[in-house]
C-alpha atoms as a PDB file:
ATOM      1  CA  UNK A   1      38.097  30.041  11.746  1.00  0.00           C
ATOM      2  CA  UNK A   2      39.439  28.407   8.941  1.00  0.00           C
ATOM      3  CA  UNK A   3      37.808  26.904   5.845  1.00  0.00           C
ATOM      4  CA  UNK A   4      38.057  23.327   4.976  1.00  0.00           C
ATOM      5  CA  UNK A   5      40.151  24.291   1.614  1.00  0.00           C
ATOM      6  CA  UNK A   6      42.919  25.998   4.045  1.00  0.00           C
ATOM      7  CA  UNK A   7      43.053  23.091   6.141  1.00  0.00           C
ATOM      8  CA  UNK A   8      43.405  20.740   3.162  1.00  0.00           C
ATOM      9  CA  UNK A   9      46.206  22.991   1.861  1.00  0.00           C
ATOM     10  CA  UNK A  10      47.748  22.981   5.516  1.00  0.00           C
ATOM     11  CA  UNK A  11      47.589  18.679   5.660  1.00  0.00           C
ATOM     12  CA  UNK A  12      49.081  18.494   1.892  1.00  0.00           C
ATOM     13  CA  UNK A  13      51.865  21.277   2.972  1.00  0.00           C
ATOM     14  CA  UNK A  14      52.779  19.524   6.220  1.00  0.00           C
ATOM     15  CA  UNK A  15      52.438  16.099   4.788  1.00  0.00           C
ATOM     16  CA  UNK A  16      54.962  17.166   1.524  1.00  0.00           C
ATOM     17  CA  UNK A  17      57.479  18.987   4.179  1.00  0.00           C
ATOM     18  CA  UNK A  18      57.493  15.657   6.211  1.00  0.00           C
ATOM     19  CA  UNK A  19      58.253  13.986   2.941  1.00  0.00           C
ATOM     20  CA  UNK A  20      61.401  16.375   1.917  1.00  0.00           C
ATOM     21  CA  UNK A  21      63.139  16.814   5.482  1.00  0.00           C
ATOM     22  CA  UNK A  22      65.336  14.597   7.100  1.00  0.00           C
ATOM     23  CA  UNK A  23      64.241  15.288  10.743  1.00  0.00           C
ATOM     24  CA  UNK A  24      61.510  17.180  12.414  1.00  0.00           C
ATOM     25  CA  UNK A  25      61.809  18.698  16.007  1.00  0.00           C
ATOM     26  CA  UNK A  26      58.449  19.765  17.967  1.00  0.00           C
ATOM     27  CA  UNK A  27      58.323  22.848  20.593  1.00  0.00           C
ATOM     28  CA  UNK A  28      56.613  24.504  22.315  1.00  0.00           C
ATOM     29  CA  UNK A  29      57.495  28.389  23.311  1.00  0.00           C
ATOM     30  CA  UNK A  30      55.479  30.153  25.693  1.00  0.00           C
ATOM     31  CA  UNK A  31      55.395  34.152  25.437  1.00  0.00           C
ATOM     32  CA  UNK A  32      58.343  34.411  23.211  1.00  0.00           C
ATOM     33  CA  UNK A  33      57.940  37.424  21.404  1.00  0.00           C
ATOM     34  CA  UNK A  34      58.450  37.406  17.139  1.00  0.00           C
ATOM     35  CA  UNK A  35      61.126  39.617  17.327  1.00  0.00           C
ATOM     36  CA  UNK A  36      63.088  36.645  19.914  1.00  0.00           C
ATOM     37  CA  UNK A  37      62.064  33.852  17.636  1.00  0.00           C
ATOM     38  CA  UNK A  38      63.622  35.949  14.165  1.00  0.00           C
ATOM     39  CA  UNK A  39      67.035  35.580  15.164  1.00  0.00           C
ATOM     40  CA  UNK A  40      66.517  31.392  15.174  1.00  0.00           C
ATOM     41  CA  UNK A  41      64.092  31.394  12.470  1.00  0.00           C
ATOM     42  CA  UNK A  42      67.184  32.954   9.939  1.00  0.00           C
ATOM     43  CA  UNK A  43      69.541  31.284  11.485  1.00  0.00           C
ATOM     44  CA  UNK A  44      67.403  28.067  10.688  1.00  0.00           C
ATOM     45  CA  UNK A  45      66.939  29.178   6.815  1.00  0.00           C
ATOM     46  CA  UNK A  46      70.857  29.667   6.435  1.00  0.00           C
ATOM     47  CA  UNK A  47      71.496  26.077   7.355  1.00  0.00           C
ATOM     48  CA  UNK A  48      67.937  24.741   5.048  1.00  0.00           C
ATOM     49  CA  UNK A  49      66.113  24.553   7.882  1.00  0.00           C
ATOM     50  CA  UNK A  50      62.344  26.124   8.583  1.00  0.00           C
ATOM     51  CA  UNK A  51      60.541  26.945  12.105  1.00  0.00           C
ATOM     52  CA  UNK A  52      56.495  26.875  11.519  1.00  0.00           C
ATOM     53  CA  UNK A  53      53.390  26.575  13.750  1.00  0.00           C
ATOM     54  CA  UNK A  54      50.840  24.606  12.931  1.00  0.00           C
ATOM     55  CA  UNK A  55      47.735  23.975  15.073  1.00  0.00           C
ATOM     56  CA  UNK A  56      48.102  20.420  17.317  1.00  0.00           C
ATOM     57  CA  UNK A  57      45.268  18.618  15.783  1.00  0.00           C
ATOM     58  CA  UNK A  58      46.351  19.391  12.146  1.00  0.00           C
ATOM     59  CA  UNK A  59      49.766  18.175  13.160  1.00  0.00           C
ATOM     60  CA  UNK A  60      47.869  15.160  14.538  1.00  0.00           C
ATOM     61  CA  UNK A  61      46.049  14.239  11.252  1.00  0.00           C
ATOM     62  CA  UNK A  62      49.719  14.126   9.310  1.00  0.00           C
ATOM     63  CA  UNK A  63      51.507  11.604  11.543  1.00  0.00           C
ATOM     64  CA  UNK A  64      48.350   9.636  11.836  1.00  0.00           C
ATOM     65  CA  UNK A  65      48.509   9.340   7.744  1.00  0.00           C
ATOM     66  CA  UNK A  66      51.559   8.457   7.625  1.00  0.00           C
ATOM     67  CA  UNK A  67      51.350   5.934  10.717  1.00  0.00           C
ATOM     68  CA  UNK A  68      53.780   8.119  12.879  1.00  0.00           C
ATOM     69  CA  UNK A  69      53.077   6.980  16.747  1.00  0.00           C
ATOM     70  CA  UNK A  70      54.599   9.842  18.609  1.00  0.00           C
ATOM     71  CA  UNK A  71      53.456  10.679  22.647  1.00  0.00           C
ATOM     72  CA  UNK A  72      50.526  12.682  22.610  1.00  0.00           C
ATOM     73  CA  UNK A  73      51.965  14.807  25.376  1.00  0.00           C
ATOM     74  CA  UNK A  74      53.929  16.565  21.712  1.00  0.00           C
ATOM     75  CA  UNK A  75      50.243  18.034  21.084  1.00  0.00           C
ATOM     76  CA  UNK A  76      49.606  19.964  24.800  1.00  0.00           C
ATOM     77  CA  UNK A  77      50.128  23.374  24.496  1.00  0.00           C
ATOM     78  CA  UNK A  78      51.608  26.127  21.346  1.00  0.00           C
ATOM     79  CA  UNK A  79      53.677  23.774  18.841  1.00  0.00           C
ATOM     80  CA  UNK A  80      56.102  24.353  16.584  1.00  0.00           C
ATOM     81  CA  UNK A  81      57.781  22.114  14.500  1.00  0.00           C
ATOM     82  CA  UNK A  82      61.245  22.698  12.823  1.00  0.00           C
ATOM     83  CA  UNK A  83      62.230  20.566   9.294  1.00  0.00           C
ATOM     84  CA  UNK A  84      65.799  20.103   8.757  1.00  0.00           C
ATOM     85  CA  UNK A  85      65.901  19.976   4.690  1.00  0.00           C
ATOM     86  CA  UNK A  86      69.667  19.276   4.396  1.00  0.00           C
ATOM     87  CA  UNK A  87      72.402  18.720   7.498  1.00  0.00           C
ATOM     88  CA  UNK A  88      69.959  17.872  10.464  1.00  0.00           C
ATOM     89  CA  UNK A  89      72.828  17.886  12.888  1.00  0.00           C
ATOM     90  CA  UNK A  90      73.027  21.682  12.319  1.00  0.00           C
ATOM     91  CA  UNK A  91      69.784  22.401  12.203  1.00  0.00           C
ATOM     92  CA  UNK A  92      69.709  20.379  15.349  1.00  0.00           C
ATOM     93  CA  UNK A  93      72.646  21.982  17.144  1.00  0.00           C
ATOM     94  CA  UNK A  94      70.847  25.410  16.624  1.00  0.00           C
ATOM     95  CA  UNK A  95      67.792  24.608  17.957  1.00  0.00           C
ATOM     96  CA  UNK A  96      69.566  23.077  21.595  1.00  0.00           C
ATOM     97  CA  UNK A  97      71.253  26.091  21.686  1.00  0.00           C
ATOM     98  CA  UNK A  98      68.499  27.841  21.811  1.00  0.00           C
ATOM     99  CA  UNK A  99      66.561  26.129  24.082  1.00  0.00           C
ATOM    100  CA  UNK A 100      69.460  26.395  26.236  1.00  0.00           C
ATOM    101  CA  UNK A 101      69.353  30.162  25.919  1.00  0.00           C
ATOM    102  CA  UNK A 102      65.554  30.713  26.832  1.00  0.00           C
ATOM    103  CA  UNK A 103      64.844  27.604  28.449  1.00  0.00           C
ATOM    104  CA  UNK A 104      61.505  29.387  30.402  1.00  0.00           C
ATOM    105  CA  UNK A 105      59.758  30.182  27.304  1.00  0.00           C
ATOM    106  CA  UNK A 106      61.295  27.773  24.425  1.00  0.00           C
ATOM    107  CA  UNK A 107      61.608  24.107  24.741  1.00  0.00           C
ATOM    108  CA  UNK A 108      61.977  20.897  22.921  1.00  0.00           C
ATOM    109  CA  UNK A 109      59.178  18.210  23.240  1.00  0.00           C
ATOM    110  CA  UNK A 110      60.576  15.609  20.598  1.00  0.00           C
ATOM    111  CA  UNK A 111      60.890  14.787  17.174  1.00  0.00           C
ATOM    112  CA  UNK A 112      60.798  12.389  14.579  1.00  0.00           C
ATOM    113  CA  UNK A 113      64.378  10.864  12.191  1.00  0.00           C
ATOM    114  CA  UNK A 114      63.232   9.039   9.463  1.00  0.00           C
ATOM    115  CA  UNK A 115      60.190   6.661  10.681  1.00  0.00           C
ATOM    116  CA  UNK A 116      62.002   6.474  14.126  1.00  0.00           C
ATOM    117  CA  UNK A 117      60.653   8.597  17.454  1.00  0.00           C
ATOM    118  CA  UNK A 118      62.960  10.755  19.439  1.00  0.00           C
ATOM    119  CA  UNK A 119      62.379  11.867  22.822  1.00  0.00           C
ATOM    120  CA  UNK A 120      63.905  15.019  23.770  1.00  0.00           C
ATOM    121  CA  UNK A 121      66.845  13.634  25.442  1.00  0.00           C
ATOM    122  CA  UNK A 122      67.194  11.930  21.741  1.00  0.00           C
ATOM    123  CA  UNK A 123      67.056  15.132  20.447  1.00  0.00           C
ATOM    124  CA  UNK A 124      69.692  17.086  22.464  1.00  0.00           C
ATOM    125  CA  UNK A 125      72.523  14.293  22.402  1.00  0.00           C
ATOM    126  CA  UNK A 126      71.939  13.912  18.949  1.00  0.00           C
ATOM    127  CA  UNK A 127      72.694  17.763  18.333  1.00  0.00           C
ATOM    128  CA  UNK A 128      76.080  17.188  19.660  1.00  0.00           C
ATOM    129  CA  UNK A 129      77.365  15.155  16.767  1.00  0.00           C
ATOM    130  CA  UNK A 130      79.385  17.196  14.311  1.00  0.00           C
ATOM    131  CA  UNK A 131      77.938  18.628  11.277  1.00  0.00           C
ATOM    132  CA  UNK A 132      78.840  16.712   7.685  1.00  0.00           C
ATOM    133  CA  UNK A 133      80.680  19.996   6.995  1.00  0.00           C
ATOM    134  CA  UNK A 134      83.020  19.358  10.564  1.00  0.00           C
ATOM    135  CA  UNK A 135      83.056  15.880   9.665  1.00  0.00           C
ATOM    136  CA  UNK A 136      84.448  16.304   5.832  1.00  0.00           C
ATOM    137  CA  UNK A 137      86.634  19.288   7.356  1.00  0.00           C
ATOM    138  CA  UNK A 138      88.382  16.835  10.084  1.00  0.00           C
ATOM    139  CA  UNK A 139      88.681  13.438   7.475  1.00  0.00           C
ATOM    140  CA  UNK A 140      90.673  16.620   5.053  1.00  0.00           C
ATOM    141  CA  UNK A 141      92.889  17.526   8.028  1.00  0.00           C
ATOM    142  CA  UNK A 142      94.137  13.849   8.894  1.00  0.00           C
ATOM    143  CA  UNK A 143      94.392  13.033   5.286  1.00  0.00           C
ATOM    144  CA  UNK A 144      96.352  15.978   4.394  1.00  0.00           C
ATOM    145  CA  UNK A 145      98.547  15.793   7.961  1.00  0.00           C
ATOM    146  CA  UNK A 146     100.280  13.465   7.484  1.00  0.00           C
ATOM    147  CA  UNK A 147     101.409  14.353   3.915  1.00  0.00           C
ATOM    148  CA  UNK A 148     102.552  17.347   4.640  1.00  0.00           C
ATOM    149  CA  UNK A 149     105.095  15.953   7.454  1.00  0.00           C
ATOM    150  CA  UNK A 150     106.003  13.397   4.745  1.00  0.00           C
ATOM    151  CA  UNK A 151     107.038  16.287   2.754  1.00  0.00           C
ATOM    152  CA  UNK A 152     108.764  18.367   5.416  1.00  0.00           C
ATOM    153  CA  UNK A 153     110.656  15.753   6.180  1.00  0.00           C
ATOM    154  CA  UNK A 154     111.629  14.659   2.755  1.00  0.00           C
ATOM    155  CA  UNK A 155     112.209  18.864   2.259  1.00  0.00           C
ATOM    156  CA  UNK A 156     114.286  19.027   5.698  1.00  0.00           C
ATOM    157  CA  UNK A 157     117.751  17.534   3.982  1.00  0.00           C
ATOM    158  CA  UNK A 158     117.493  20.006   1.185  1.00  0.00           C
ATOM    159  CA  UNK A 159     117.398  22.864   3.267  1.00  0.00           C
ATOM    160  CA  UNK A 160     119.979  21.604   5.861  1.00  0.00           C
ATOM    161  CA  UNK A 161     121.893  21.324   3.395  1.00  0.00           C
ATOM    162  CA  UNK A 162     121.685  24.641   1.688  1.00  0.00           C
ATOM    163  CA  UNK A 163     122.406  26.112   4.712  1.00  0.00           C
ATOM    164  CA  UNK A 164     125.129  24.795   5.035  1.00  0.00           C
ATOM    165  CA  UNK A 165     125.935  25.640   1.485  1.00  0.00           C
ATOM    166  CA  UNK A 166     125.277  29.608   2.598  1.00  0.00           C
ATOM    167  CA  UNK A 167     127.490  28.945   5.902  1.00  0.00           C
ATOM    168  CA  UNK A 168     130.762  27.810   3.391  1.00  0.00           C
ATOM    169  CA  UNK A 169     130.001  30.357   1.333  1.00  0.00           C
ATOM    170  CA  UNK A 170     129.487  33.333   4.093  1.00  0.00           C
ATOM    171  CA  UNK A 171     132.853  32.074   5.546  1.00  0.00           C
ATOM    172  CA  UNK A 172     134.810  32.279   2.368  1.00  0.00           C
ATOM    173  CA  UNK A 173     133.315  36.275   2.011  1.00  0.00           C
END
């Protein structure tokens, strides 16, 4: 059982990780052993994510506080709940992934963006949007595309010309 003073820790921990994330995902997983749910929890921490479990009626308390309606069908069963510190499209992306890859035992029950709601369906065509990284990688590419055919086209004379240069000069040897 736990004392009063760990459950006030627990509200104040949950309530400060709502505050610092930028989305939060609830599941549920259903005899998934530790060593199954390690590979997702690091994979989670490399992108500033974190996977906990907290007990449903704790949970409850929280979103109550901080006037967070979300279905009550969240709070059946084992619950974890996964806060996306930094790029929540990644943190997103891995967690559909692997509810695709153990869909009997691990699944995704909803979540919350900012003050708005998400349903699971939310949640899953949400994680197909491209990270920020993709995003800044792609706006790099199609500003530095066309500049470089700018410059192989303005370099293309030049080098005609010099081989033509060698082709004079390989005749006259």
């Amino acid at each position: 059982m736990i004392t009063k003073e760990k459950k006030l820790d627990l509200l104040n921990e949950i309530e400060k990780k709502l505050d610092e994330t930028k989305i939060v995902v609830f599941t549920t997983f259903n005899e998934l052993p530790v060593s199954e749910i390690l590979p997702l929890r690091r994979d989670l921490k490399s992108k500033k994510g974190e996977f906990k479990v907290y007990k449903n009626t704790l949970l409850k308390k929280v979103l109550e506080k901080k006037s967070l309606k979300v279905n009550d069908s969240i709070f059946n069963g084992t619950t974890a709940v996964v806060f996306a510190y930094e790029d929540p499209f990644q943190i997103l992306k891995s967690v559909s992934d692997y509810s695709r890859t153990h869909r009997k035992n691990f699944d995704i029950k909803g979540g919350i963006f900012g003050k708005t709601i998400l349903s699971k369906d939310d949640i899953t065509s949400l994680s197909t949007i491209s990270s920020v990284n993709e995003v800044y990688g792609k706006l790099v590419y199609s500003l530095k595309s066309p500049l470089m055919r700018i410059s192989y086209i303005l370099k293309s004379p030049i080098i005609r010309l010099i081989n033509a240069l060698n082709e004079i000069k390989s005749k006259k040897e």
